[in-house]
C-alpha atoms as a PDB file:
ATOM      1  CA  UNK A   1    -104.262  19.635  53.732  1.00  0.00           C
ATOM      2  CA  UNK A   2    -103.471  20.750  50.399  1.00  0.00           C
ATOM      3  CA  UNK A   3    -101.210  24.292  50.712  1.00  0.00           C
ATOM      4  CA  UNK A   4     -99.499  24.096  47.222  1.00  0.00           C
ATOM      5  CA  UNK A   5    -102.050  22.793  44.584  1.00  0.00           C
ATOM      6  CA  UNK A   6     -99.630  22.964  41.610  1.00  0.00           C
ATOM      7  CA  UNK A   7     -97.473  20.932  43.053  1.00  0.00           C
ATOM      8  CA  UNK A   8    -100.127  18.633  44.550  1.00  0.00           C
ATOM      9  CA  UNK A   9    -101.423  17.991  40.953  1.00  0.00           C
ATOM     10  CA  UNK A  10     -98.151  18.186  38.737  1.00  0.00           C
ATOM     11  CA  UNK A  11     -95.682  16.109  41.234  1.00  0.00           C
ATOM     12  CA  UNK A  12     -98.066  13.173  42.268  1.00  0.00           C
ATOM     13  CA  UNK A  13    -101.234  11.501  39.888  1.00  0.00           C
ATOM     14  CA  UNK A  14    -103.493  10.922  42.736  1.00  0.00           C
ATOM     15  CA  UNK A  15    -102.325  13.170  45.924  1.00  0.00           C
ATOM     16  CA  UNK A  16    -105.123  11.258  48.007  1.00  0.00           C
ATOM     17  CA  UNK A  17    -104.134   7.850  47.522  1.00  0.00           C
ATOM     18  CA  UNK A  18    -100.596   8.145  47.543  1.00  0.00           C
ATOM     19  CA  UNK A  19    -100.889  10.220  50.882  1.00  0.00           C
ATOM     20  CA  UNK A  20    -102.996   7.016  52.491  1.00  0.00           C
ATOM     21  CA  UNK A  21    -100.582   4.805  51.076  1.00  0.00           C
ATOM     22  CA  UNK A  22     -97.338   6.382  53.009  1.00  0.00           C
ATOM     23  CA  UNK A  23     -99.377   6.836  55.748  1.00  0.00           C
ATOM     24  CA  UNK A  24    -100.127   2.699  55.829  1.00  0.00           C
ATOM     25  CA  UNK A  25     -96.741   1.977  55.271  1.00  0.00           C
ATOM     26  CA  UNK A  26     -94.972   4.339  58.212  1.00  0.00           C
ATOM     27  CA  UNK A  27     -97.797   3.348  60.263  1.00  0.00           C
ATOM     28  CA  UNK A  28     -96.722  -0.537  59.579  1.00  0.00           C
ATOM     29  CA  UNK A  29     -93.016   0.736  60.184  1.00  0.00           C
ATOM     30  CA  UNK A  30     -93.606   2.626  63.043  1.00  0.00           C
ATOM     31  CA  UNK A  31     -95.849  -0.187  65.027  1.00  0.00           C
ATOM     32  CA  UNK A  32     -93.340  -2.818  63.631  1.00  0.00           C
ATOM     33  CA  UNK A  33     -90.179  -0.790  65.813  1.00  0.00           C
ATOM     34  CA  UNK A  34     -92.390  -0.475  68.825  1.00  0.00           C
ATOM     35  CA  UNK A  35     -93.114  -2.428  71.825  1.00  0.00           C
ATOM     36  CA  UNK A  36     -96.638  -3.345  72.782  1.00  0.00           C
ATOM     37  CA  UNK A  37     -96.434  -1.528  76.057  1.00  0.00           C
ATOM     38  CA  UNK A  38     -95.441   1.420  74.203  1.00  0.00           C
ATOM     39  CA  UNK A  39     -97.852   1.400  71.797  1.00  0.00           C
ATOM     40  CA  UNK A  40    -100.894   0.994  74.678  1.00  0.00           C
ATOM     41  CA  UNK A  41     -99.258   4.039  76.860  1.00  0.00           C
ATOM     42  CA  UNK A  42     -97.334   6.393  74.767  1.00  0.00           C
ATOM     43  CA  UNK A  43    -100.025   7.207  71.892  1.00  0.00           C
ATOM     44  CA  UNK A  44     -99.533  10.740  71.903  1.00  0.00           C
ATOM     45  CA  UNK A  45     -95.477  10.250  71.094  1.00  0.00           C
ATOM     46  CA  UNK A  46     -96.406   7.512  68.163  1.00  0.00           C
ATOM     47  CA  UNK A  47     -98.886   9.689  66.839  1.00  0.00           C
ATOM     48  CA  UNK A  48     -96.233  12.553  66.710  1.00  0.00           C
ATOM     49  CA  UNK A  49     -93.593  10.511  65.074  1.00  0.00           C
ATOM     50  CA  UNK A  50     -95.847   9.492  62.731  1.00  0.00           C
ATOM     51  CA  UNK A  51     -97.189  13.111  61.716  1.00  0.00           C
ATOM     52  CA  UNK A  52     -93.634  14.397  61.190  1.00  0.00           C
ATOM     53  CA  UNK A  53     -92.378  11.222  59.149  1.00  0.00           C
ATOM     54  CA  UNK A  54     -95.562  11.559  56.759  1.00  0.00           C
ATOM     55  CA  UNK A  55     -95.450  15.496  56.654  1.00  0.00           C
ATOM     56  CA  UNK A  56     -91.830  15.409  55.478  1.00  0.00           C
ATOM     57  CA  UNK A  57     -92.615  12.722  52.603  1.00  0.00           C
ATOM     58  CA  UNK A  58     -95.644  14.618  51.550  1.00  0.00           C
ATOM     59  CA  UNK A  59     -94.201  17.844  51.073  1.00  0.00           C
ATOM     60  CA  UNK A  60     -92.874  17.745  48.156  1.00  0.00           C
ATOM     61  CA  UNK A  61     -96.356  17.279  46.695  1.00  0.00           C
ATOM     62  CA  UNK A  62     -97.786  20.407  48.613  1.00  0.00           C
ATOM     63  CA  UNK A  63     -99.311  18.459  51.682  1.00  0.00           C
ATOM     64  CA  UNK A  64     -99.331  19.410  54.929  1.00  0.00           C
ATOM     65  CA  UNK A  65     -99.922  16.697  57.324  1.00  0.00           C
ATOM     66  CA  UNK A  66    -101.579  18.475  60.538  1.00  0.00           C
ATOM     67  CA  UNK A  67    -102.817  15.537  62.513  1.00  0.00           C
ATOM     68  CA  UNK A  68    -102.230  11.639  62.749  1.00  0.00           C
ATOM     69  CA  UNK A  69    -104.112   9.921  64.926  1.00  0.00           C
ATOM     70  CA  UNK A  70    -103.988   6.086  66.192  1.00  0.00           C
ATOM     71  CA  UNK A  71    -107.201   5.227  67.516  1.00  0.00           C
ATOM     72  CA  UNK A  72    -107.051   1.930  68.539  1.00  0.00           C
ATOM     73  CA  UNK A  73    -104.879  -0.958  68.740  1.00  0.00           C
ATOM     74  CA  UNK A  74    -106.532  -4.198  67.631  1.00  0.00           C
ATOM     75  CA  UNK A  75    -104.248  -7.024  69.384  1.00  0.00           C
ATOM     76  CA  UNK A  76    -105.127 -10.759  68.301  1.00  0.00           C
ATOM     77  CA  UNK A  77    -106.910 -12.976  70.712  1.00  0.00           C
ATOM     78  CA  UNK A  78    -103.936 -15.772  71.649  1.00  0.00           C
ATOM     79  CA  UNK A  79    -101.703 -12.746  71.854  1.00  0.00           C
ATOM     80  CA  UNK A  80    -104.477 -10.977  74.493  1.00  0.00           C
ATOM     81  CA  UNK A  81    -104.276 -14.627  75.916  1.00  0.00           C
ATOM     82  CA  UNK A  82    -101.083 -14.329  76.452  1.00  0.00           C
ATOM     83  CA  UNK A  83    -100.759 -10.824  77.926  1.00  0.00           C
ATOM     84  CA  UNK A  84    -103.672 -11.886  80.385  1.00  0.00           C
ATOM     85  CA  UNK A  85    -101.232 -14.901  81.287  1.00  0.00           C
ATOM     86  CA  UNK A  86     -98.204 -12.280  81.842  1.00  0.00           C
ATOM     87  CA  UNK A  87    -100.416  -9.935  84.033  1.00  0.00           C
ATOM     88  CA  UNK A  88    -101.753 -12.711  85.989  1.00  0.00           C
ATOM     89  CA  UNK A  89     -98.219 -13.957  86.593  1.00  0.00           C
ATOM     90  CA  UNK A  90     -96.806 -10.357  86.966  1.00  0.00           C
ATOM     91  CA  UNK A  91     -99.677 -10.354  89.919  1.00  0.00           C
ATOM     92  CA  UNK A  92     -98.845 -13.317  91.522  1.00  0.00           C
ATOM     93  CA  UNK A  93     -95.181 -12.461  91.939  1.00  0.00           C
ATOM     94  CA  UNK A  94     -95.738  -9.094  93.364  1.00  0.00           C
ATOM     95  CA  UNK A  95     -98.058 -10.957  95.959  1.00  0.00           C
ATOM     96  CA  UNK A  96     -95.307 -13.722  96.493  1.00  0.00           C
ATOM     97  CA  UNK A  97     -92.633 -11.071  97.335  1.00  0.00           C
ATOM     98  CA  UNK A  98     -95.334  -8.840 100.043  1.00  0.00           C
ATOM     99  CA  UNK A  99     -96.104 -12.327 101.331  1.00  0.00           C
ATOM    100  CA  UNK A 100     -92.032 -13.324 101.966  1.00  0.00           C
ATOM    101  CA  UNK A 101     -91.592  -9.653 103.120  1.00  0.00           C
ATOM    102  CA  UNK A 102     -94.606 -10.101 105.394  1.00  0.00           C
ATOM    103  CA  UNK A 103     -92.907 -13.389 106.690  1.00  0.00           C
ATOM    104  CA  UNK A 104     -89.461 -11.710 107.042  1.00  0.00           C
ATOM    105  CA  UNK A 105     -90.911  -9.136 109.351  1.00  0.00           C
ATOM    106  CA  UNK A 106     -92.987 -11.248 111.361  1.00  0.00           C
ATOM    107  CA  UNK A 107     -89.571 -13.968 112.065  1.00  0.00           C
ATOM    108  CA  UNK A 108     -87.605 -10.171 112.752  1.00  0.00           C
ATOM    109  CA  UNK A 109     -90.332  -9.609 115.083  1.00  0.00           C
ATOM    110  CA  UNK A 110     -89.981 -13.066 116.780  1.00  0.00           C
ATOM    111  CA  UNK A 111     -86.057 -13.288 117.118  1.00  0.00           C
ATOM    112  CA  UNK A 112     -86.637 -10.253 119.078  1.00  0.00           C
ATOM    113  CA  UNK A 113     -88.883 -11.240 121.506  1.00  0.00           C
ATOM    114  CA  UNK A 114     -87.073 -14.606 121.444  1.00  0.00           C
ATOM    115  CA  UNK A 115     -83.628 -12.356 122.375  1.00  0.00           C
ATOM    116  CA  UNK A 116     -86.234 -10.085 125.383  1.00  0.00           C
ATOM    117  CA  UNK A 117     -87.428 -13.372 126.865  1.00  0.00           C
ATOM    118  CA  UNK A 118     -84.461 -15.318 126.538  1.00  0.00           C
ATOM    119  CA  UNK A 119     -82.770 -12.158 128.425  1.00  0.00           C
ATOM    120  CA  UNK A 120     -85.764 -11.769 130.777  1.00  0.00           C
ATOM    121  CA  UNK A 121     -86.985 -14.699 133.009  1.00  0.00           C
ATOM    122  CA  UNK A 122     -89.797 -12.321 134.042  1.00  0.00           C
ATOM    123  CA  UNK A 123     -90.825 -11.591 130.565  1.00  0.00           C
ATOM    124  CA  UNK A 124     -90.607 -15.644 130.071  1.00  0.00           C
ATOM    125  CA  UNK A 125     -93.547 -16.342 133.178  1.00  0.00           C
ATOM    126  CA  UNK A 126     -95.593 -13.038 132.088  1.00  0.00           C
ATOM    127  CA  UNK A 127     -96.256 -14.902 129.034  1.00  0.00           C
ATOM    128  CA  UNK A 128     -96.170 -18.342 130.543  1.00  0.00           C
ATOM    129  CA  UNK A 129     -99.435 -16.496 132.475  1.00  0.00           C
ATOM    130  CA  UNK A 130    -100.752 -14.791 129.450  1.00  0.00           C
ATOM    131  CA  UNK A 131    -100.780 -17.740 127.483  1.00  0.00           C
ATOM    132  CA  UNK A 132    -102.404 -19.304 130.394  1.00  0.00           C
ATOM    133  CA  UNK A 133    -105.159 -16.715 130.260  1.00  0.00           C
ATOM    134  CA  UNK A 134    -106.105 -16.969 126.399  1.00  0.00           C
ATOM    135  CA  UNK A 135    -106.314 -20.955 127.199  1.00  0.00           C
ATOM    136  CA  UNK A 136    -108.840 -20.574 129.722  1.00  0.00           C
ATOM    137  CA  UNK A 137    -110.947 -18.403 127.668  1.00  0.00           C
ATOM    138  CA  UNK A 138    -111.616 -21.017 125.262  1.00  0.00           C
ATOM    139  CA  UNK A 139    -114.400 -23.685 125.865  1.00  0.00           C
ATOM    140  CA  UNK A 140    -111.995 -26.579 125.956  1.00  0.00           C
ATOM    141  CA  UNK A 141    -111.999 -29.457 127.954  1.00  0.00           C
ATOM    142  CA  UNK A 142    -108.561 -30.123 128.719  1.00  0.00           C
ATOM    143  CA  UNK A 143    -106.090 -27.866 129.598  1.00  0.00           C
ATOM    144  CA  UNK A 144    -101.986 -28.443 129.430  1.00  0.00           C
ATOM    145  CA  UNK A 145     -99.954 -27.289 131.729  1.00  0.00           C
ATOM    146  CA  UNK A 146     -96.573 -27.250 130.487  1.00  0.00           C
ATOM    147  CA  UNK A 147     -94.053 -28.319 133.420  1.00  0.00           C
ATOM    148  CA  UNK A 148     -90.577 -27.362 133.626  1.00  0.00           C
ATOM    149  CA  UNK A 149     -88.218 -30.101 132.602  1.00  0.00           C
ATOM    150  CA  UNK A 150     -86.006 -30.246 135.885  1.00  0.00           C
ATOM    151  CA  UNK A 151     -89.660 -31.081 137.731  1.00  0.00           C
ATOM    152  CA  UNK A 152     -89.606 -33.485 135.180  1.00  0.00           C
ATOM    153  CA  UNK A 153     -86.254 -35.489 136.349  1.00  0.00           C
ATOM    154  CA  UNK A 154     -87.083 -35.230 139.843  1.00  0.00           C
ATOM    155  CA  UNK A 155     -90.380 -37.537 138.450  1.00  0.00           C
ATOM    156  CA  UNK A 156     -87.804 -39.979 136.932  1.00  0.00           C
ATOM    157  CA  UNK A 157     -85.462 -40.307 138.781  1.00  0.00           C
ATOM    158  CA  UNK A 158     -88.104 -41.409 141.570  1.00  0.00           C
ATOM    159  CA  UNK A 159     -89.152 -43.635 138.964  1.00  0.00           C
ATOM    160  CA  UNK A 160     -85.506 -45.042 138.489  1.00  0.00           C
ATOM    161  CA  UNK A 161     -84.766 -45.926 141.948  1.00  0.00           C
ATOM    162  CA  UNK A 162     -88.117 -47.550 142.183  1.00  0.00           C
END
């Protein structure tokens, strides 16, 4: 916006052009200093930046600079290639660390029960029994019955003196 149009016409040949050509050149600057993330999210703070930095080099010509505005941000292809490649891996690690947190919970989980039955002996033949149960719910033909090692000897040792 023109507010002093003296100076606009005596201090610059071409107010217009020269005003478009700072502008390219900060914007370049600006963009060049910034990081893409930035540029994607904090639009409001780049446009700012960019307002004052133009306003104070077109002043001396009598422009006011009231609004810059970056509309877009045209990002080539192998670089969008490459950004889908980063998000894809940023995925996979944050679903490699709730998977090994998910496993560090569930072994917790065990080592205590582990520590109750070991503890326990009743605990120990209540799920002897359960598992028992959930076996003979299932249409299976054979079922294992786990023995006791020390049953086991007396079976040997039979066998031995044999």
């Amino acid at each position: 916006k023109v507010v002093e149009p003296i100076k606009a016409v005596t201090e610059i040949e071409d107010y217009l052009f020269g005003t478009s050509q700072i502008a390219q050149t900060t914007l370049r600057s600006i963009l060049g200093q910034s990081h893409l993330d930035d540029l994607l999210s904090n639009r409001e703070n780049i446009n700012s930046e960019l307002q004052k930095i133009i306003d104070l080099q077109t002043e001396a010509w009598g422009i006011k600079v009231t609004a810059v505005e970056v509309k877009n941000v045209d990002i080539p292809v192998e670089m969008q290639r490459a950004l889908a490649r980063q998000a894809e891996a940023e995925r996979e690690r944050r679903a490699k660390i709730i998977h090994s947190e998910g496993e560090f919970q569930a072994a917790q989980k065990l080592a205590d029960a582990a520590k109750i039955i070991g503890t326990e002996p009743a605990a120990l033949q209540l799920r002897y029994l359960q598992t028992l149960t959930e076996i003979s719910t299932e249409n299976q033909t054979t079922v294992v019955f786990p023995i006791p090692i020390d049953m086991l000897k007396i079976f040997t040792d039979a066998i031995a003196k044999k």
